[in-house]
Protein backbone atom coordinates (compact mmCIF):
# COMPACT_ATOMS: atom_id res chain seq x y z
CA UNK A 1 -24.10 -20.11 -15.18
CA UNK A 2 -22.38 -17.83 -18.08
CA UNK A 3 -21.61 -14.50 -16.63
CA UNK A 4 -19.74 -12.16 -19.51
CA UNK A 5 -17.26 -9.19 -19.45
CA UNK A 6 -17.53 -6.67 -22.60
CA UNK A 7 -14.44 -5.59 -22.16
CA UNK A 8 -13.87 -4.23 -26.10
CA UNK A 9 -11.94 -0.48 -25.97
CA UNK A 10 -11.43 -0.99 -22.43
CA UNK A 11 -7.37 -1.17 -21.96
CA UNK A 12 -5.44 -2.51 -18.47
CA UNK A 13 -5.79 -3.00 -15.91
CA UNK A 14 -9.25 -2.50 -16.26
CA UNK A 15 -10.79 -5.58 -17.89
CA UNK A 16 -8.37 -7.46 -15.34
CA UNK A 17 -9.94 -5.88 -12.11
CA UNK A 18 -13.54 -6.62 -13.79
CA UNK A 19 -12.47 -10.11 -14.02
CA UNK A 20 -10.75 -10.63 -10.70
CA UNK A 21 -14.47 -9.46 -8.87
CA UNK A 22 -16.47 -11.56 -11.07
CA UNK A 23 -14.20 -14.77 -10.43
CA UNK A 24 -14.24 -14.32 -6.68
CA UNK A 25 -18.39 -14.41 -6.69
CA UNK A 26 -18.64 -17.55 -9.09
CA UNK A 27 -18.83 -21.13 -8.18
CA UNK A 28 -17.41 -24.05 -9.30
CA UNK A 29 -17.69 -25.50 -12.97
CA UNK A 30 -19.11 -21.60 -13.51
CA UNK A 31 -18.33 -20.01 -16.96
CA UNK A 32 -16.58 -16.07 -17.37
CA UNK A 33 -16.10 -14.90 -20.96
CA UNK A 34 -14.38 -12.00 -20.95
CA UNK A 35 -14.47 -10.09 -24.43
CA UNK A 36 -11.59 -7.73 -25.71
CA UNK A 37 -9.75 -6.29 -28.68
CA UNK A 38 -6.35 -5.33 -27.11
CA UNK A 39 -3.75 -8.26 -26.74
CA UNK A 40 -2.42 -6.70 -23.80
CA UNK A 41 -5.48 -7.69 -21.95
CA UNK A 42 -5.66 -11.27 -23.57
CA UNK A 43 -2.10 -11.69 -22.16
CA UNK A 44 -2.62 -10.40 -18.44
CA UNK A 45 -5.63 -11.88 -18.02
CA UNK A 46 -4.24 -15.48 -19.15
CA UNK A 47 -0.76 -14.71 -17.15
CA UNK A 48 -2.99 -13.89 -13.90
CA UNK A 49 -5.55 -16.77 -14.26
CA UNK A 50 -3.08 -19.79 -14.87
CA UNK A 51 -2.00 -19.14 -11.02
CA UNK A 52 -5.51 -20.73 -10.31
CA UNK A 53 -7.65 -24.37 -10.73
CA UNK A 54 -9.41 -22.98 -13.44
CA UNK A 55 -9.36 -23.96 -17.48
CA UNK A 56 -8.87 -20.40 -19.42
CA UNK A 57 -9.20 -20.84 -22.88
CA UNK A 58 -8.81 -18.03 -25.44
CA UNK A 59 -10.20 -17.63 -28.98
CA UNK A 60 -9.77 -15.38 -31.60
CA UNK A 61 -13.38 -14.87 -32.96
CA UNK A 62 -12.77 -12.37 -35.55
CA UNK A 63 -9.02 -10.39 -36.60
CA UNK A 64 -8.29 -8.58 -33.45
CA UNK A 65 -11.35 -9.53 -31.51
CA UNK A 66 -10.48 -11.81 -28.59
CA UNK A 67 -13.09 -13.90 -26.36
CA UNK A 68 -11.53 -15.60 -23.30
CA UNK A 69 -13.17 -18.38 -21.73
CA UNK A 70 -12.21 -19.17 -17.80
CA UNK A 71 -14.01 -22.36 -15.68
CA UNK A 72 -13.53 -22.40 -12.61
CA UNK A 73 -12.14 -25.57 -10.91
């Protein structure tokens, strides 16, 4: 299962908390892609998630448009 966060305009810690409910629901080998345009957010949401057996992977899908993948483990 996919489950998404639109997260674009929305600045921390907000997109963080949205991400830290959704996580604690989802199963294993589940899919969150969390969608932003501030780096601040890319960066927190990386530095909080690495702590964790997950794989977070982040692309950059257009200039200043950031979509970050997490699986969890």
């Amino acid at each position: 299962m996919v489950r998404k966060i639109d997260a674009l305009g929305e600045m921390c810690p907000i997109p963080l908390i949205k991400a830290k409910e959704v996580y604690a629901k989802m199963m294993e080998s589940e899919i969150l892609i969390i969608i932003t345009d501030h780096s601040c957010v890319v960066s927190s949401i990386i530095d909080y998630f690495k702590h964790f057996k997950c794989e977070v992977i982040m692309y950059e899908v257009i200039n200043g448009v950031w979509e970050i993948k997490i699986v969890r483990g």
